[in-house]
C-alpha atoms as a PDB file:
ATOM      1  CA  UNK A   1      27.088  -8.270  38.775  1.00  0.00           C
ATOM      2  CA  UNK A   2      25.135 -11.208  40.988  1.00  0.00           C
ATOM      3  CA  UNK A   3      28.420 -13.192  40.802  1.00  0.00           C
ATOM      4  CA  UNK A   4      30.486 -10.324  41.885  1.00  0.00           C
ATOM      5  CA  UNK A   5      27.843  -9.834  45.255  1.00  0.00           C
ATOM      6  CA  UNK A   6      27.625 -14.010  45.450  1.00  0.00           C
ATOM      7  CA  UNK A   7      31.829 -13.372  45.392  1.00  0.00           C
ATOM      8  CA  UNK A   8      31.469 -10.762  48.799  1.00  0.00           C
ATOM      9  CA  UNK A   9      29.371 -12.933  50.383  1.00  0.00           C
ATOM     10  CA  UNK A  10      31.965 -15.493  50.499  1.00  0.00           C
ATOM     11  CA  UNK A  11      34.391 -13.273  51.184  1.00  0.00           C
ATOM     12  CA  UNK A  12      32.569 -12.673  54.339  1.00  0.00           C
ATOM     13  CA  UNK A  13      31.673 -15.620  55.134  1.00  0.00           C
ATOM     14  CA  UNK A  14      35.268 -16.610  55.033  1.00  0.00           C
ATOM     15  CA  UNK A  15      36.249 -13.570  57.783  1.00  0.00           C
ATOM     16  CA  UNK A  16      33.483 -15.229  59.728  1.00  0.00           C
ATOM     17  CA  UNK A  17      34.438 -18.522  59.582  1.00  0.00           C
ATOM     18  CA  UNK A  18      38.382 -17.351  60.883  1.00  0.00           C
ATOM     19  CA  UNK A  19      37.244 -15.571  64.026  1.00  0.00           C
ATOM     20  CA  UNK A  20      35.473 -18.833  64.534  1.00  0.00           C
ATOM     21  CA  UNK A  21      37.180 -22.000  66.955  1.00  0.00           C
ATOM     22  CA  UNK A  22      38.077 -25.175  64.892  1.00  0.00           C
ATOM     23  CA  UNK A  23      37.628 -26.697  62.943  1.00  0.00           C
ATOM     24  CA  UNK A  24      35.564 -23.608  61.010  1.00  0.00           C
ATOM     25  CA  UNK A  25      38.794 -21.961  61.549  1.00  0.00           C
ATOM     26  CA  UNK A  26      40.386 -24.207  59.240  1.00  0.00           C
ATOM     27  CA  UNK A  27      38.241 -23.708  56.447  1.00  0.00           C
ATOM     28  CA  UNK A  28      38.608 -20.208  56.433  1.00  0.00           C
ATOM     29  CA  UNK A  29      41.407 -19.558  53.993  1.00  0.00           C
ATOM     30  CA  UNK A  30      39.742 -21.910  51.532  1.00  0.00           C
ATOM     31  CA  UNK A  31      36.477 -19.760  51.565  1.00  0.00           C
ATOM     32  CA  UNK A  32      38.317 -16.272  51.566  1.00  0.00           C
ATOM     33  CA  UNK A  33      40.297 -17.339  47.982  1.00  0.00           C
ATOM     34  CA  UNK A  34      37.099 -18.851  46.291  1.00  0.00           C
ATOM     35  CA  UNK A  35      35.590 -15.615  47.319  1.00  0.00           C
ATOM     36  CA  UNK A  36      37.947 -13.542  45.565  1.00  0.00           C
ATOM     37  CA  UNK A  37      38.101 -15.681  42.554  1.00  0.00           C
ATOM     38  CA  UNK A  38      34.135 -15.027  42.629  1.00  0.00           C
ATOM     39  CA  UNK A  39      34.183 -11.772  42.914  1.00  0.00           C
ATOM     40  CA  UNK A  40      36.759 -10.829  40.014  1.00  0.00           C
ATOM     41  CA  UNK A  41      35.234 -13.194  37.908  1.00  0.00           C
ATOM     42  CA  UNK A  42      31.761 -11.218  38.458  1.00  0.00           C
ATOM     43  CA  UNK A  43      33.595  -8.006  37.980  1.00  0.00           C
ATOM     44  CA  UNK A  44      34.908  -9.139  34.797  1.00  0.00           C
ATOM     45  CA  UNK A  45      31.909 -10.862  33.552  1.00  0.00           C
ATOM     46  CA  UNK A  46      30.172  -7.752  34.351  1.00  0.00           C
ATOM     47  CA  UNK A  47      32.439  -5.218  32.416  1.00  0.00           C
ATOM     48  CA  UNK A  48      31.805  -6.843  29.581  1.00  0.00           C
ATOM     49  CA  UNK A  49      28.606  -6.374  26.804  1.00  0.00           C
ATOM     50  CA  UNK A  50      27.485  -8.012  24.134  1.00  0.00           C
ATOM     51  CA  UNK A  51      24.966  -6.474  22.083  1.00  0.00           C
ATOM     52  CA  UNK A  52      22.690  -8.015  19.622  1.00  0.00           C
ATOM     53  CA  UNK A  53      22.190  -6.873  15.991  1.00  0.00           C
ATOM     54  CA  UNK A  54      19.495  -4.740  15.279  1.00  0.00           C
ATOM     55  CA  UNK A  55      19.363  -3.430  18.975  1.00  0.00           C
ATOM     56  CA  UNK A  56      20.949  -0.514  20.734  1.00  0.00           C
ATOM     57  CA  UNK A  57      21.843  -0.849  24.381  1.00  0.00           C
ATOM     58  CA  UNK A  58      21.076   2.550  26.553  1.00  0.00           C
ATOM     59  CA  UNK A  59      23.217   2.529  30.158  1.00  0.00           C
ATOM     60  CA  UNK A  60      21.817   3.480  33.709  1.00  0.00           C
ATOM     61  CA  UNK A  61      24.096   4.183  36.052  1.00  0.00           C
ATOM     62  CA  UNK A  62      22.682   4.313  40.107  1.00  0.00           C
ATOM     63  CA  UNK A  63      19.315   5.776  37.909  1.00  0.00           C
ATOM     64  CA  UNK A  64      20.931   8.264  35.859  1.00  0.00           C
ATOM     65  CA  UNK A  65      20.564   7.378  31.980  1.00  0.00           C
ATOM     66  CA  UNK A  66      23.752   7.960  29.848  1.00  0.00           C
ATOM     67  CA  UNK A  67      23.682   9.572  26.940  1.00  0.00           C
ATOM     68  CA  UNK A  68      26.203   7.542  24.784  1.00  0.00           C
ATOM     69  CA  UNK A  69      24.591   4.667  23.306  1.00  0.00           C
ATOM     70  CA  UNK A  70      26.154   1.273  22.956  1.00  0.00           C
ATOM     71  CA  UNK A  71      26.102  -0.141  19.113  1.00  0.00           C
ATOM     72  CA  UNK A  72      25.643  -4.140  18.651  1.00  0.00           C
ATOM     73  CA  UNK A  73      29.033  -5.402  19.268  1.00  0.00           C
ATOM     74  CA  UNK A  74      31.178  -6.049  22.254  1.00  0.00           C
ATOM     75  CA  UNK A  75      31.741  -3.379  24.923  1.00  0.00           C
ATOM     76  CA  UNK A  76      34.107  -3.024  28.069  1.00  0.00           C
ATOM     77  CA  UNK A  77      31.666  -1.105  30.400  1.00  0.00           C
ATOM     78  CA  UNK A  78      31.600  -0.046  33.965  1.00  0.00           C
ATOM     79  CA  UNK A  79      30.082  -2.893  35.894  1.00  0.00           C
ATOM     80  CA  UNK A  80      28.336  -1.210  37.752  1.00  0.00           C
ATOM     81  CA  UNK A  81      26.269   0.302  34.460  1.00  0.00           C
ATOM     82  CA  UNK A  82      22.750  -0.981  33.565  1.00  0.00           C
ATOM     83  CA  UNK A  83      22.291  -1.508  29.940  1.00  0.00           C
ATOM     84  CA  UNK A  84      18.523  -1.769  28.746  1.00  0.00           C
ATOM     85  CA  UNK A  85      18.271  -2.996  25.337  1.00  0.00           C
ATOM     86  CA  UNK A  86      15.871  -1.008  22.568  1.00  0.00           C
ATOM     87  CA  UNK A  87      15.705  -2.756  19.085  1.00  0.00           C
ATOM     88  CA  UNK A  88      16.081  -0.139  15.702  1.00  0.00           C
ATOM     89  CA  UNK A  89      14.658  -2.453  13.685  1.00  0.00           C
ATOM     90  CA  UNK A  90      10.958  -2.083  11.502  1.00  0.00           C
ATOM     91  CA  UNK A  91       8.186  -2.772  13.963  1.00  0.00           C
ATOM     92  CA  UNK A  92       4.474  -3.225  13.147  1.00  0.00           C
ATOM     93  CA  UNK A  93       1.668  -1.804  15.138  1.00  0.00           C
ATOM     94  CA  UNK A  94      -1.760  -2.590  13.512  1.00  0.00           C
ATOM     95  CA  UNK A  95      -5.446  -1.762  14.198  1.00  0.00           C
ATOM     96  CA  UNK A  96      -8.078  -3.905  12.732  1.00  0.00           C
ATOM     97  CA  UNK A  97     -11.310  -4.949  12.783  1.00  0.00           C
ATOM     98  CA  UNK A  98     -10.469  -8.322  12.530  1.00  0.00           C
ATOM     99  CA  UNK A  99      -9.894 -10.422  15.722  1.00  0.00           C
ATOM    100  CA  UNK A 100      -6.301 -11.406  16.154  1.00  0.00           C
ATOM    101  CA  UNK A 101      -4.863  -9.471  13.362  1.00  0.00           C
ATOM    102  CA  UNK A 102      -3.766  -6.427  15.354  1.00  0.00           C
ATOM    103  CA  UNK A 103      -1.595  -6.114  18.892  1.00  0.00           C
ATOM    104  CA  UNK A 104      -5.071  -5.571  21.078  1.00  0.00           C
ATOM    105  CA  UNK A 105      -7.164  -9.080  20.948  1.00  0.00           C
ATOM    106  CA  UNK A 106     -10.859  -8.633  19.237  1.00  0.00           C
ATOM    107  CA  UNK A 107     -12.031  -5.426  17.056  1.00  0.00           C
ATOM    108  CA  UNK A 108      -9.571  -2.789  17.243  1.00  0.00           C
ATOM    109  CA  UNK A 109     -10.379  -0.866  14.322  1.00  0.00           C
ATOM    110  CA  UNK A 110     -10.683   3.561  14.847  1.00  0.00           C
ATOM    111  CA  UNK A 111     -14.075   4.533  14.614  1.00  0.00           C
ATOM    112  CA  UNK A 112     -14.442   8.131  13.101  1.00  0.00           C
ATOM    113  CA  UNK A 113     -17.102  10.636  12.448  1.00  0.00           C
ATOM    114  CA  UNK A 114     -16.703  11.920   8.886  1.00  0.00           C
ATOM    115  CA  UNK A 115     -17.800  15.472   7.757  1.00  0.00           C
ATOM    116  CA  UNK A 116     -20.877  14.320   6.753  1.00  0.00           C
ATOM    117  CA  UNK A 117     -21.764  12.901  10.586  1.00  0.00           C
ATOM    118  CA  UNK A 118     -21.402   8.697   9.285  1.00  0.00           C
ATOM    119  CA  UNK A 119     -19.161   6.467  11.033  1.00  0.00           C
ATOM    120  CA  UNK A 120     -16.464   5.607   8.951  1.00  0.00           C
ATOM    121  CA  UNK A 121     -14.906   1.995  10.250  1.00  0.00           C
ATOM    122  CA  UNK A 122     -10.773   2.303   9.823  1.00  0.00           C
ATOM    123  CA  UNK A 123      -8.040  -0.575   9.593  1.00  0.00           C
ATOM    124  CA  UNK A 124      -4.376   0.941  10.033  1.00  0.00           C
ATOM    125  CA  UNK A 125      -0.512  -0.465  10.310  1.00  0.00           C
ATOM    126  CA  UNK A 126       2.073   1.925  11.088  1.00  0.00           C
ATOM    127  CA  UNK A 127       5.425   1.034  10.394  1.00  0.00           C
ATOM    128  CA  UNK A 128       8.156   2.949  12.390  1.00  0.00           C
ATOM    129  CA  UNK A 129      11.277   2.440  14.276  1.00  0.00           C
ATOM    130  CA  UNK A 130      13.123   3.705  17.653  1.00  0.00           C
ATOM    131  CA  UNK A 131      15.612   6.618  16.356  1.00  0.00           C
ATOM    132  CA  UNK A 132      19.367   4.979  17.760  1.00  0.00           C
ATOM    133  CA  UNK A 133      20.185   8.472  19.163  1.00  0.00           C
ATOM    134  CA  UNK A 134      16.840   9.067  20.770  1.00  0.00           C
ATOM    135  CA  UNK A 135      16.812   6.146  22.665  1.00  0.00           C
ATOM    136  CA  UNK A 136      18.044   7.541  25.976  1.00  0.00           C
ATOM    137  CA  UNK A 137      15.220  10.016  26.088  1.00  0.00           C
ATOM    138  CA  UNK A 138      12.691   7.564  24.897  1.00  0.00           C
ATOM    139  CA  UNK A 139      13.948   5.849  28.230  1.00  0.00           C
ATOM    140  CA  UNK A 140      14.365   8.393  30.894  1.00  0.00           C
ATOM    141  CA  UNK A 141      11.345  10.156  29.449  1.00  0.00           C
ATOM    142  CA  UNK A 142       8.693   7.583  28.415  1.00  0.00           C
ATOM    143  CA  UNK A 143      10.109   4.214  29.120  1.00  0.00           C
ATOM    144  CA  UNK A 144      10.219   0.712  27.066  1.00  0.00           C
ATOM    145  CA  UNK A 145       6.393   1.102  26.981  1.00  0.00           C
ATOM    146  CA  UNK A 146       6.621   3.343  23.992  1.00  0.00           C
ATOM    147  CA  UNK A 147       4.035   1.469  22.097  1.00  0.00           C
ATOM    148  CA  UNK A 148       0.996   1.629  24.493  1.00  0.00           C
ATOM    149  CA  UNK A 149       2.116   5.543  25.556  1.00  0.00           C
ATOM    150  CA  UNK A 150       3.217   7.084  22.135  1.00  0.00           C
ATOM    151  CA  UNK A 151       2.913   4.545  19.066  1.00  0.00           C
ATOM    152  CA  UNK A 152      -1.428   3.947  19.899  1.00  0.00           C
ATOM    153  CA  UNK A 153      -3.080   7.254  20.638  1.00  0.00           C
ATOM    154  CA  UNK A 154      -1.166   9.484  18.616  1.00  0.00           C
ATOM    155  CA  UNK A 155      -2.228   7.243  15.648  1.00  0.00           C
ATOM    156  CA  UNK A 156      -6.021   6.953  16.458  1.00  0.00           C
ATOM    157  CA  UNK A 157      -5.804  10.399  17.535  1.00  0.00           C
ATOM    158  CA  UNK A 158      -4.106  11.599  13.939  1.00  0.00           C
ATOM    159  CA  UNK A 159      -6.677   9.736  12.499  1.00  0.00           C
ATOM    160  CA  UNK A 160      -9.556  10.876  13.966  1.00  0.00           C
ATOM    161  CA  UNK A 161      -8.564  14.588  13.854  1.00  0.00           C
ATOM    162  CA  UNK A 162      -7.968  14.415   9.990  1.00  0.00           C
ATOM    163  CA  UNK A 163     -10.811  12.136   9.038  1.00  0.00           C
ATOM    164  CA  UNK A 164     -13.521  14.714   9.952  1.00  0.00           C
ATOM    165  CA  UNK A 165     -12.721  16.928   7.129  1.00  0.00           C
ATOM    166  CA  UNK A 166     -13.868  14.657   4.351  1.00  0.00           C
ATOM    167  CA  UNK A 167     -17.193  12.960   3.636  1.00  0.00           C
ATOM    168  CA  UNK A 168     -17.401   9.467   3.973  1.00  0.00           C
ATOM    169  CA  UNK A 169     -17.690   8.544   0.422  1.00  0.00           C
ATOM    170  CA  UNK A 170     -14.667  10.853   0.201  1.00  0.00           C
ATOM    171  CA  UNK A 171     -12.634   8.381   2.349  1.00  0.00           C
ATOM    172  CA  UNK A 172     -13.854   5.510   0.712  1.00  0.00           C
ATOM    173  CA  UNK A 173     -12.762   6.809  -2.685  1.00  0.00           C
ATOM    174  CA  UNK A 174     -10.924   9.871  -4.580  1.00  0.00           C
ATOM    175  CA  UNK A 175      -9.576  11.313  -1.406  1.00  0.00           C
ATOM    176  CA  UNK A 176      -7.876   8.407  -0.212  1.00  0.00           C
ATOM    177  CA  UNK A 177      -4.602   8.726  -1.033  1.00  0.00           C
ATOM    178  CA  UNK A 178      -4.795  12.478  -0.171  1.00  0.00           C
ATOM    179  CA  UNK A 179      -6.375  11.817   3.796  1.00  0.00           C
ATOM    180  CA  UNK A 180      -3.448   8.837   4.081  1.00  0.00           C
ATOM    181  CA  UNK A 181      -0.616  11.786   2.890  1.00  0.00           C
ATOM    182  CA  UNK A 182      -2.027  13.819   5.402  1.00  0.00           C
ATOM    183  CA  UNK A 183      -2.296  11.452   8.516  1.00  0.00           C
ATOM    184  CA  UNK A 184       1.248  10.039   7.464  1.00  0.00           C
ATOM    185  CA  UNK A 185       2.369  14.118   8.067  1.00  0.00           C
ATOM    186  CA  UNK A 186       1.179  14.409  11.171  1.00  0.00           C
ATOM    187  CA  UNK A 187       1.599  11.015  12.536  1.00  0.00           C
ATOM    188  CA  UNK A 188       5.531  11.398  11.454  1.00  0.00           C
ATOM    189  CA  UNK A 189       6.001  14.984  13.408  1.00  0.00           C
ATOM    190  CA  UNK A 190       4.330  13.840  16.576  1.00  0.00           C
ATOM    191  CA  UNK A 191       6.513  10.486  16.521  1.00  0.00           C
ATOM    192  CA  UNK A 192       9.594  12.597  15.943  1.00  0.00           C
ATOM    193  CA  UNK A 193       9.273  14.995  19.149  1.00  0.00           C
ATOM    194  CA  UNK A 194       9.478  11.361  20.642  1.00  0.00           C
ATOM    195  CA  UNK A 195      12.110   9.897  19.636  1.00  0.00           C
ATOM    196  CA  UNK A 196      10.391   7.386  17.009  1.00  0.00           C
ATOM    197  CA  UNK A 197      10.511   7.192  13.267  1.00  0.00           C
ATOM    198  CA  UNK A 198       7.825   6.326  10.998  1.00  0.00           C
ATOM    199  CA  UNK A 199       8.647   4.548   7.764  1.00  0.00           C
ATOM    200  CA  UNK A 200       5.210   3.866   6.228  1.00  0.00           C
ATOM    201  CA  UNK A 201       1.499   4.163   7.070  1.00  0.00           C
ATOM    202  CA  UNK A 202      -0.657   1.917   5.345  1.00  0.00           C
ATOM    203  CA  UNK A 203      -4.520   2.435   5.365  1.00  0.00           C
ATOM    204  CA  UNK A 204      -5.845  -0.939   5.198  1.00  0.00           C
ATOM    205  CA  UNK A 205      -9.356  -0.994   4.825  1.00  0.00           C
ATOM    206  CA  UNK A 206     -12.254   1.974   5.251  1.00  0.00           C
ATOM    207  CA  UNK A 207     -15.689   0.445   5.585  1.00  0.00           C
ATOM    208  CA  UNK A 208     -18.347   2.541   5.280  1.00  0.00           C
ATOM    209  CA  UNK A 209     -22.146   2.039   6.533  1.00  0.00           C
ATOM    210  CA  UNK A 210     -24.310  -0.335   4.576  1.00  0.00           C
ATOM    211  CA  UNK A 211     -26.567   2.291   3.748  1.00  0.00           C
ATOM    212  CA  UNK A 212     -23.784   4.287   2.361  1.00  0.00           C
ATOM    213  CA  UNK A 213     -22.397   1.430   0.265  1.00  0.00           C
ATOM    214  CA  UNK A 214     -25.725   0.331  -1.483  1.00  0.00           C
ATOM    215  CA  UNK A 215     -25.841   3.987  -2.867  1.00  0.00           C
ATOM    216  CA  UNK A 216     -22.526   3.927  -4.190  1.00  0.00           C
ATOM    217  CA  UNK A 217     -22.832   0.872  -5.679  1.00  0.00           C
ATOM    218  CA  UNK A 218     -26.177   2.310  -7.297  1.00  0.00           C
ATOM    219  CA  UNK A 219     -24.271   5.267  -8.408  1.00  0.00           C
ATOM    220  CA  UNK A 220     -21.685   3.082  -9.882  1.00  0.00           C
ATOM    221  CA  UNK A 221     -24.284   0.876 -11.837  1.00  0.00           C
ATOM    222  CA  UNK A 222     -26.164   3.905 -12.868  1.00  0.00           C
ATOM    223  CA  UNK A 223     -23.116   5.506 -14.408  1.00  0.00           C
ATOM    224  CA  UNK A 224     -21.886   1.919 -16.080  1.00  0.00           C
ATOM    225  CA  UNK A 225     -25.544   2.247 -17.715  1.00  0.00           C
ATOM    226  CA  UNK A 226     -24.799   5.766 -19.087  1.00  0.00           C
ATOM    227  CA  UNK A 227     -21.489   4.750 -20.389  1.00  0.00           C
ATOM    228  CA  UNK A 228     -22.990   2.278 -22.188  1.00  0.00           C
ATOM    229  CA  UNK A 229     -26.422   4.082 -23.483  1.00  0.00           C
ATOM    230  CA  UNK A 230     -23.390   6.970 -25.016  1.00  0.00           C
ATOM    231  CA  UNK A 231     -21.365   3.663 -26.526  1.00  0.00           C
ATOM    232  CA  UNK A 232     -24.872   3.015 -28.453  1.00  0.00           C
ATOM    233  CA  UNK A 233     -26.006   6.062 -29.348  1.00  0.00           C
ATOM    234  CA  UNK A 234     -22.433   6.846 -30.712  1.00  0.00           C
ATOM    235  CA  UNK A 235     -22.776   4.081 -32.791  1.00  0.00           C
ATOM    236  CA  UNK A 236     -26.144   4.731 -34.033  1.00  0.00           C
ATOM    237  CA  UNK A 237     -24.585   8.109 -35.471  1.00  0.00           C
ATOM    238  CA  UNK A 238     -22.429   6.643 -37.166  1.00  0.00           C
ATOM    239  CA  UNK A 239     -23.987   4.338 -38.657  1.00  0.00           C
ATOM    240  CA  UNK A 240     -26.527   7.159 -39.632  1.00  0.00           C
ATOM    241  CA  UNK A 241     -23.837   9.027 -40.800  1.00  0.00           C
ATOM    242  CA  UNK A 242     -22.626   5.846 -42.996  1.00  0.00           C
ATOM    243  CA  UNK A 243     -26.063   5.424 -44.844  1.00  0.00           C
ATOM    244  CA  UNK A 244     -25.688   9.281 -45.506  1.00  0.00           C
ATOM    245  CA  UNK A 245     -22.827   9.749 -47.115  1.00  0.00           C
ATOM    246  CA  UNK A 246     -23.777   6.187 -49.318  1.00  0.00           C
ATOM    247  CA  UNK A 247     -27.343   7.684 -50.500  1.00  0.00           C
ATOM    248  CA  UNK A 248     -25.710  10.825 -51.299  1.00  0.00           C
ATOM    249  CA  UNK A 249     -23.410   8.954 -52.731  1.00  0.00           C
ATOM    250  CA  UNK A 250     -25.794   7.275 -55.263  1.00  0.00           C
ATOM    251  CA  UNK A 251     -27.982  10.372 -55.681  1.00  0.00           C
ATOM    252  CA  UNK A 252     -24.902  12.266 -57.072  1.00  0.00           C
ATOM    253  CA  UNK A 253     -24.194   8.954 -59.748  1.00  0.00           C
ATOM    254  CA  UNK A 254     -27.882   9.273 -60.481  1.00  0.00           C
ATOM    255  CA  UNK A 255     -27.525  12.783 -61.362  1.00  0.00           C
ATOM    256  CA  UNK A 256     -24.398  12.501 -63.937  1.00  0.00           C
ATOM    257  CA  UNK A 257     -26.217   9.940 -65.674  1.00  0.00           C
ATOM    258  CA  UNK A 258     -29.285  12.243 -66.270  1.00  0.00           C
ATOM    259  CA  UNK A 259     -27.553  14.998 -67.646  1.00  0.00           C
ATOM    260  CA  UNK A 260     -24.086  14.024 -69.018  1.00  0.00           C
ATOM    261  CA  UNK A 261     -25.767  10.874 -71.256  1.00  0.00           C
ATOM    262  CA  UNK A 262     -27.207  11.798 -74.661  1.00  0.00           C
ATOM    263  CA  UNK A 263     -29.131   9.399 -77.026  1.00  0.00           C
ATOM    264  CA  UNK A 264     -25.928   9.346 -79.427  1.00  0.00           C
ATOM    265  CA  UNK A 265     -23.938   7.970 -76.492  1.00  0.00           C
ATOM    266  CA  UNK A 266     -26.390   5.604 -75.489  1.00  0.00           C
ATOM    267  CA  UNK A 267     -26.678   4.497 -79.490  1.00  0.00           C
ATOM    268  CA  UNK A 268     -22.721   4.164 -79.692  1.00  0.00           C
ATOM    269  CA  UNK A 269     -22.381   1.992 -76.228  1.00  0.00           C
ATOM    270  CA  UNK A 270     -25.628  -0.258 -78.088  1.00  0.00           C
ATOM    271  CA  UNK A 271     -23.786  -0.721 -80.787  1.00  0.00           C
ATOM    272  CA  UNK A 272     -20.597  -1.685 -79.307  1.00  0.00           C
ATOM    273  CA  UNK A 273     -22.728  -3.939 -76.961  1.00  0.00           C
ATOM    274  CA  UNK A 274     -23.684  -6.037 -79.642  1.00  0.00           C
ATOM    275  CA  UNK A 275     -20.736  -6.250 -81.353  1.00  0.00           C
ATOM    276  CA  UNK A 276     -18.415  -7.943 -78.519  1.00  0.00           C
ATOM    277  CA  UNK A 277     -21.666 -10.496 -78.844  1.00  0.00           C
ATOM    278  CA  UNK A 278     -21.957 -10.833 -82.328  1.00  0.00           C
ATOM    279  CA  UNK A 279     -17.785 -11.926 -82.484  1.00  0.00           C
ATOM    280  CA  UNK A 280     -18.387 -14.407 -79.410  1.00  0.00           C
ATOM    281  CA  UNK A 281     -17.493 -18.022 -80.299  1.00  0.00           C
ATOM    282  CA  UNK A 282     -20.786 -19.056 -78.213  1.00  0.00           C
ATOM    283  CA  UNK A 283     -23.304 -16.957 -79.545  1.00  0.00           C
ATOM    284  CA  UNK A 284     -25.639 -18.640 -82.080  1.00  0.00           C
ATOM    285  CA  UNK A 285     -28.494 -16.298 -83.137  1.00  0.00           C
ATOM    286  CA  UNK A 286     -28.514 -12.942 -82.215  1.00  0.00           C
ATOM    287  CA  UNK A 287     -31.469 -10.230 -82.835  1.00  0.00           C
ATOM    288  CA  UNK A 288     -30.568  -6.641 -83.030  1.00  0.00           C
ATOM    289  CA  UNK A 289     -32.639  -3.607 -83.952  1.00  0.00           C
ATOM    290  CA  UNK A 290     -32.060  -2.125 -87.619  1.00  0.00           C
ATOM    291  CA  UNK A 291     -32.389   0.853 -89.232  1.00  0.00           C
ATOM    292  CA  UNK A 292     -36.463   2.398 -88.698  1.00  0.00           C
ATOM    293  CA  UNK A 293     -36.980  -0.645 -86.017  1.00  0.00           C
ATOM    294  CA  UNK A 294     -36.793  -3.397 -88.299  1.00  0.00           C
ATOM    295  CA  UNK A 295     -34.845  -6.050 -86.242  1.00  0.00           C
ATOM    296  CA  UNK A 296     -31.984  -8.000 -87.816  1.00  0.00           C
ATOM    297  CA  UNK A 297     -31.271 -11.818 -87.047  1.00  0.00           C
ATOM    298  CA  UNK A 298     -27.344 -13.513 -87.404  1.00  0.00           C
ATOM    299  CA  UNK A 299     -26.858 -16.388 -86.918  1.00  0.00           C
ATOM    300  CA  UNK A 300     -23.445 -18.674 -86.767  1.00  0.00           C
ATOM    301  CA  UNK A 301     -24.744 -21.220 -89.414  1.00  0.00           C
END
């Protein structure tokens, strides 16, 4: 629209410069035509919008926002329209502890009492993006600062206001998943009244006070030692149990052989002893008990 005004301007001075003696006179003409050609080459250039992809152009016309939204394209608009650009693409606000990780420069982690009264130290990343059809209120209503008015302290507020119903050690470890569920719900509603939507929060990193950490970590070891005192003793038992069932084992062996051998079985296995020796090619003199004790010597000669 500059080029259009730059156009009137010339236009004028061209009126000027005819009402003026010579030789200004003379140029007049001239001046008036380029004018013209300025000015309809502004109003053309002017009705005509390109917008990028991944962005949504809103239009203001003399300070009234329009509710029709332009799509990434080319549009024929009203010159005199305003278009303010909003991109609908992913965007990343972090909080961290960590200097230059996050939007704000230095530590910008939340700081949060936990039920317990410790200070609980938390890094956060929201991921969200502008709602296309929301973007004219998101303009009239809070303005292309939507990140510094909205996106920050509804977060750190969300996360304050659900952290203090755990205990710190809580945070740090089996209720994790279940505080991040619940500051994801009410992060998403409060973006939604304003026109934003959230696509993921991520809970980066909960520190918790050194004091706090040395007696989990004591906890931990104490428990690793319990685990593996049971591991022992479980083995023990059945080992015991092993050495049981083997001596009862040889008890009951002992027992059959006490009272299911008589002497006449004992004399029979003897004799059949002796005989798989006496008819071995390598024996040369054997000596075997006879009748009444008397002994009886063989030999292979």
């Amino acid at each position: 629209m500059l080029i259009a005004v730059l156009g009137i301007i010339m236009l004028v001075v061209g009126i000027v410069l005819k009402r003026s003696p010579e030789p200004g006179s003379h140029f007049a003409g001239i001046v008036k035509a380029v004018g013209l050609i300025v000015v309809f080459l502004g109003i053309g250039l002017s009705s005509v919008k390109q917008i990028e992809h991944g962005t949504v152009g809103v239009q203001v016309l003399f300070g009234k926002v329009q509710e029709n939204v332009l799509e990434s394209g080319l549009h024929f608009i009203n010159p005199l329209v305003e278009v303010t650009p909003f991109t609908i693409q992913t965007q990343n606000y972090t909080m961290s502890e960590k200097d230059n990780e996050g939007q704000q420069q230095g530590d910008d982690a939340i700081r949060v009492l936990s039920s317990d009264g410790l200070e609980v130290t938390i890094d956060l990343s929201v991921l969200y993006k502008v709602n296309p059809a929301r973007a004219p209120f998101i303009l009239q209503n809070i303005g292309e600062k939507y990140q510094d008015i909205i996106v920050r302290p509804v977060t750190r507020t969300a996360i304050r206001d659900n952290a203090v119903n755990y205990q710190a050690v809580d945070l740090y470890s089996i209720k994790r998943q279940e505080f991040q569920a619940k500051i994801n719900q009410t992060i998403t509603q409060s973006f939604a009244k304003n026109g934003l939507e959230v696509q993921q929060i991520l809970v980066r990193n909960i520190s918790l006070p050194s004091s706090v950490k040395a007696s989990i970590e004591s906890k931990i070891n104490a428990e690793q030692d319990a685990q593996k005192m049971q591991f022992v003793l479980q083995k023990e038992r059945q080992e015991a149990d092993r050495k049981r069932v083997e001596a009862q084992g040889i008890a009951d062996y002992q027992k059959i052989l006490s009272t299911g051998l008589t002497d006449k079985q004992l004399e029979y296995q003897s004799i059949l002893a002796q005989k798989e020796i006496a008819l071995s090619p390598n024996t040369k003199i054997i000596i075997m008990g006879g009748n009444k004790g008397n002994p009886i010597m063989l030999s292979d000669k």
